[in-house]
N, C-alpha and C. Protein backbone atom coordinates (compact mmCIF):
# COMPACT_ATOMS: atom_id res chain seq x y z
N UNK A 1 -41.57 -31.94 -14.35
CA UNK A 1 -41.25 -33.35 -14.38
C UNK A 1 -40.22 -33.63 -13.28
N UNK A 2 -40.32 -34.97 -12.38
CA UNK A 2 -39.40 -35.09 -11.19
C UNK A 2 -39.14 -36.58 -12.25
N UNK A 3 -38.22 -36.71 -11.01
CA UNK A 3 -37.02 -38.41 -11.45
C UNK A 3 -36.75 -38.88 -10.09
N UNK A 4 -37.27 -40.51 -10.37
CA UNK A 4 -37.17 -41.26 -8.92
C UNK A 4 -35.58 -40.97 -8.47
N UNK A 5 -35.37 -40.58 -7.35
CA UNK A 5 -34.06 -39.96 -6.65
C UNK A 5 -33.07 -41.43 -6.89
N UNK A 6 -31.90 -41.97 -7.32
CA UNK A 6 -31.34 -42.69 -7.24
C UNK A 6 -31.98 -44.18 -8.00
N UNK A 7 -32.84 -44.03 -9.09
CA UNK A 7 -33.24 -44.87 -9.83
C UNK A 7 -33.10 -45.14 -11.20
N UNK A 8 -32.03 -44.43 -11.68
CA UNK A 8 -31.82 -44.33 -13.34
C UNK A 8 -30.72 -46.18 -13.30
N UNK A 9 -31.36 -46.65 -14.66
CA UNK A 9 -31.01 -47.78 -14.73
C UNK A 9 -30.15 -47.67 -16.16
N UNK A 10 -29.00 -48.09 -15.79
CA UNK A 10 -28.09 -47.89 -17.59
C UNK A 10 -28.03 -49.08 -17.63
N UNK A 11 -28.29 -49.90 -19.20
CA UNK A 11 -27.95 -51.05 -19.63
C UNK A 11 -27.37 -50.75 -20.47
N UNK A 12 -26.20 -51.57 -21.00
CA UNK A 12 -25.03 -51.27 -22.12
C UNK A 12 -24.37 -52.58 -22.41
N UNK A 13 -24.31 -52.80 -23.70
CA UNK A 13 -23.17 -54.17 -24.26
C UNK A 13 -22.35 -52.96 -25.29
N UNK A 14 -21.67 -54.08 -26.14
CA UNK A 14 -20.73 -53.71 -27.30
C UNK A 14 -21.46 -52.28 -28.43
N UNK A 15 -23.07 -52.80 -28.75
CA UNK A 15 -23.35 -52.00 -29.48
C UNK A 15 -24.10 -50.50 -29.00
N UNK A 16 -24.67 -50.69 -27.88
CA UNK A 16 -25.30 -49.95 -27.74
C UNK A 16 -25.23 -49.37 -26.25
N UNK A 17 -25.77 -48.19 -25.71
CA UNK A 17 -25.87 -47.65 -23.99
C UNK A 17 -27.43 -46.98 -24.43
N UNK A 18 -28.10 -47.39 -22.98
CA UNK A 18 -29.39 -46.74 -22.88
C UNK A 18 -29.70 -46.85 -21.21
N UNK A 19 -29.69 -45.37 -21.18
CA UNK A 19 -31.10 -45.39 -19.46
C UNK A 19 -32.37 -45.18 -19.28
N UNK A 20 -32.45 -45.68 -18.16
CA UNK A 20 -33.86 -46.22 -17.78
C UNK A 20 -34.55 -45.45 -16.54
N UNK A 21 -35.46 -44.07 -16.84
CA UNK A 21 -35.43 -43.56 -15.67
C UNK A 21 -37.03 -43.65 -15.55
N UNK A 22 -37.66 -43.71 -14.40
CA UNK A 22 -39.23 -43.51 -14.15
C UNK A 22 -39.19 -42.01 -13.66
N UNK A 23 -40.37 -41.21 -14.64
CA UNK A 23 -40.25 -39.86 -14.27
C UNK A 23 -41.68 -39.41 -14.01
N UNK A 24 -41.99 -38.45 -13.14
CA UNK A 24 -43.58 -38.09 -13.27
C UNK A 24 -43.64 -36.76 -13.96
N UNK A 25 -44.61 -37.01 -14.39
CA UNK A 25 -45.50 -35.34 -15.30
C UNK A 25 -46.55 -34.80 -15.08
N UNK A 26 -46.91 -34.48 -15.34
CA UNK A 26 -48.57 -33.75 -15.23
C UNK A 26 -49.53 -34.60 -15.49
N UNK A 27 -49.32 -35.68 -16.34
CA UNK A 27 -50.17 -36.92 -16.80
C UNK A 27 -49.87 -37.87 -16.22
N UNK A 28 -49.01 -38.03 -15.24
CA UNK A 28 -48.59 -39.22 -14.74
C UNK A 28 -47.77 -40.06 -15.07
N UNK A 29 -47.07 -41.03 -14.33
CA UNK A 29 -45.70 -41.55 -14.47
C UNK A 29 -45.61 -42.25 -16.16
N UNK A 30 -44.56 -41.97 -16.03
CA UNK A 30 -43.88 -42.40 -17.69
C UNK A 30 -42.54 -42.81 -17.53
N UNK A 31 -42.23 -44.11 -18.15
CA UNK A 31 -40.64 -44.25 -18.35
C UNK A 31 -40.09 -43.36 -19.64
N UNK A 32 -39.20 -42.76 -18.97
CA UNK A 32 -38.00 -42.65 -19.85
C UNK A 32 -36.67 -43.25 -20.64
N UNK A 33 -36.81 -43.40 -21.47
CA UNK A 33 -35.78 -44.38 -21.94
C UNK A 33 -34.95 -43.31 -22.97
N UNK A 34 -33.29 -43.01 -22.45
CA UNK A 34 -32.70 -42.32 -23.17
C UNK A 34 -31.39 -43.16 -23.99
N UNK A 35 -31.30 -42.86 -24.72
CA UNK A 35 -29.30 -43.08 -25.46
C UNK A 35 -28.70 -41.73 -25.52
N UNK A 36 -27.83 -41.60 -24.50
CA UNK A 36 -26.83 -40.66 -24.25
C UNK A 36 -26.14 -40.41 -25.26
N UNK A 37 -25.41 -41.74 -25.87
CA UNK A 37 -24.29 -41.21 -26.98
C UNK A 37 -24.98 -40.71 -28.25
N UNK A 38 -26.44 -40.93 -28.49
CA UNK A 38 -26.78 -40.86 -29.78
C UNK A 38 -27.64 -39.16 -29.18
N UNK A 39 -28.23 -39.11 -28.30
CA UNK A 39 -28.95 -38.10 -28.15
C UNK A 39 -30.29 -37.93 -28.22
N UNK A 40 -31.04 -39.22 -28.25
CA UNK A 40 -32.17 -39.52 -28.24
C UNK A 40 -33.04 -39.89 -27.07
N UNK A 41 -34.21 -39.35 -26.94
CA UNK A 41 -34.77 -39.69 -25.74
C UNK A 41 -36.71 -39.71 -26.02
N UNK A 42 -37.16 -40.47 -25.05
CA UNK A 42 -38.77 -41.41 -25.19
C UNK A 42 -39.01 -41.12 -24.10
N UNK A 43 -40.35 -41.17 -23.45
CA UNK A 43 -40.79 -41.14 -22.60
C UNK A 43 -42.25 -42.02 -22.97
N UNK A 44 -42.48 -43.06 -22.43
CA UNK A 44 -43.69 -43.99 -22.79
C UNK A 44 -44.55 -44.00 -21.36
N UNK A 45 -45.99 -44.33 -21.74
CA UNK A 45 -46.87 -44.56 -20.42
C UNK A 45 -47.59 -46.02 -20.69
N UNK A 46 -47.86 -46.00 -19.46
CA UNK A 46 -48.28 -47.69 -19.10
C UNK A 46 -48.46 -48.29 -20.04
N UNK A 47 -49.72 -47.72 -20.90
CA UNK A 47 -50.41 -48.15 -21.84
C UNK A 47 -49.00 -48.23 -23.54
N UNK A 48 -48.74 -47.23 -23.70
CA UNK A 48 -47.24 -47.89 -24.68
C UNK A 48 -46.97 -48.91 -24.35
N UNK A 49 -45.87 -49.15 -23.01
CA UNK A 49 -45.08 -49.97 -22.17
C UNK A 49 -45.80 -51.33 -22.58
N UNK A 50 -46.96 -51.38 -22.65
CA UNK A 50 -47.31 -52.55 -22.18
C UNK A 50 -47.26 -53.05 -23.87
N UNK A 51 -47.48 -52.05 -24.69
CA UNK A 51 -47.81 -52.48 -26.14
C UNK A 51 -46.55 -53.27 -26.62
N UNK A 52 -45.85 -52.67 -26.14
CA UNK A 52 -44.18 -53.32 -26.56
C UNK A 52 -44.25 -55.00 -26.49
N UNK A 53 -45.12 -55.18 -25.50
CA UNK A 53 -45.03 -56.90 -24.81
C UNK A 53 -45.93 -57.69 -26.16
N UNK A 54 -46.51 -56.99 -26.59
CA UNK A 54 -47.18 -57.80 -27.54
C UNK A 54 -46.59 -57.69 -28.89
N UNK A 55 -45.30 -57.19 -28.81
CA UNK A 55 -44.31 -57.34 -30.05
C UNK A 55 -44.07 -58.72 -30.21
N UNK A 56 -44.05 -59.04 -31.36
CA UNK A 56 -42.91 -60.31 -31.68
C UNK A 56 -41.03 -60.12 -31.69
N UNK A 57 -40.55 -60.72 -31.86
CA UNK A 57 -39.09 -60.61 -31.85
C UNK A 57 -38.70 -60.01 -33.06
N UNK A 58 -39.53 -60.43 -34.55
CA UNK A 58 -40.07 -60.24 -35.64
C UNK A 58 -40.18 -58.48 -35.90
N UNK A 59 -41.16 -57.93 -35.22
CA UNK A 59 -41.09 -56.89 -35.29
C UNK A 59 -40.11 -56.00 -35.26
N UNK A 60 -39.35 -55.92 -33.83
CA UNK A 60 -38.20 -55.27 -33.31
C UNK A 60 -37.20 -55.48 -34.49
N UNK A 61 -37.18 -56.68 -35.12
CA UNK A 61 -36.09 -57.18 -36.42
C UNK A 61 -36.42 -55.89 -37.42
N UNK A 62 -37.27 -56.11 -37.38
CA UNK A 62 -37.67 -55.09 -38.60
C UNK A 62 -37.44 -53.72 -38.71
N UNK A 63 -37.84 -53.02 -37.27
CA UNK A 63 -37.70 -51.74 -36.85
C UNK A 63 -36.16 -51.69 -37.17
N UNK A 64 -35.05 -52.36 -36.72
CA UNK A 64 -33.19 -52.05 -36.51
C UNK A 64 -33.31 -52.59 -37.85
N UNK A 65 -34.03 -52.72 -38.88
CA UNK A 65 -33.34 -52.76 -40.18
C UNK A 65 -32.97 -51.23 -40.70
N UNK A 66 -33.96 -50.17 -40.64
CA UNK A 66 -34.10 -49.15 -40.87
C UNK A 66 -34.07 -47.67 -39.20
N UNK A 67 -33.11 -48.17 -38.46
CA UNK A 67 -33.56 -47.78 -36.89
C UNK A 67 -34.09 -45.97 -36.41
N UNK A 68 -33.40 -45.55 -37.34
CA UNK A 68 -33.41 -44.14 -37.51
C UNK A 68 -34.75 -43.37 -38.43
N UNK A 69 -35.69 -44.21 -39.10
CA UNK A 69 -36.48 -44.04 -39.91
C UNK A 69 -35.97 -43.96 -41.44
N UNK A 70 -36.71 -43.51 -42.31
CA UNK A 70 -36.22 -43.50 -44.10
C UNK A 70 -35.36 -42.30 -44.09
N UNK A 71 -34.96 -42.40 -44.87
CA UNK A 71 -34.21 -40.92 -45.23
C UNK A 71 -33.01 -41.01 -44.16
N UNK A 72 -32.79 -41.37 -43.26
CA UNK A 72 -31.71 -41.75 -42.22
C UNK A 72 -30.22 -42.69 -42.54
């Protein structure tokens, strides 16, 4: 796996920090989306990426009710 040279994107407010890196693999490019402080890390392809867009606001509400899954 490589990482675009000088392209990691950190967004951060009050609650939260997350980066944003485009990485390639063997299957082809995938974003990475990590949280440093928590230790968690994703890697999505086009086809994810794009699924996200057809979320409602609704949804995402729902997911940060429980963010960590059950038992969490």
């Amino acid at each position: 796996m490589t990482r675009e040279p000088e392209m990691t994107t950190t967004i951060a407010n009050e609650f939260a920090v997350v980066t944003v890196d485009k990485v390639y693999t063997r299957n082809g490019e995938r974003l990475e989306i990590a949280s440093p402080r928590l230790g968690f890390r994703i890697q999505l392809d086009p086809l994810e990426l794009e699924s996200l867009s057809w979320q409602t606001k609704e949804s995402f509400s729902r997911l940060l009710q429980d963010p960590f899954g059950p038992g969490h």
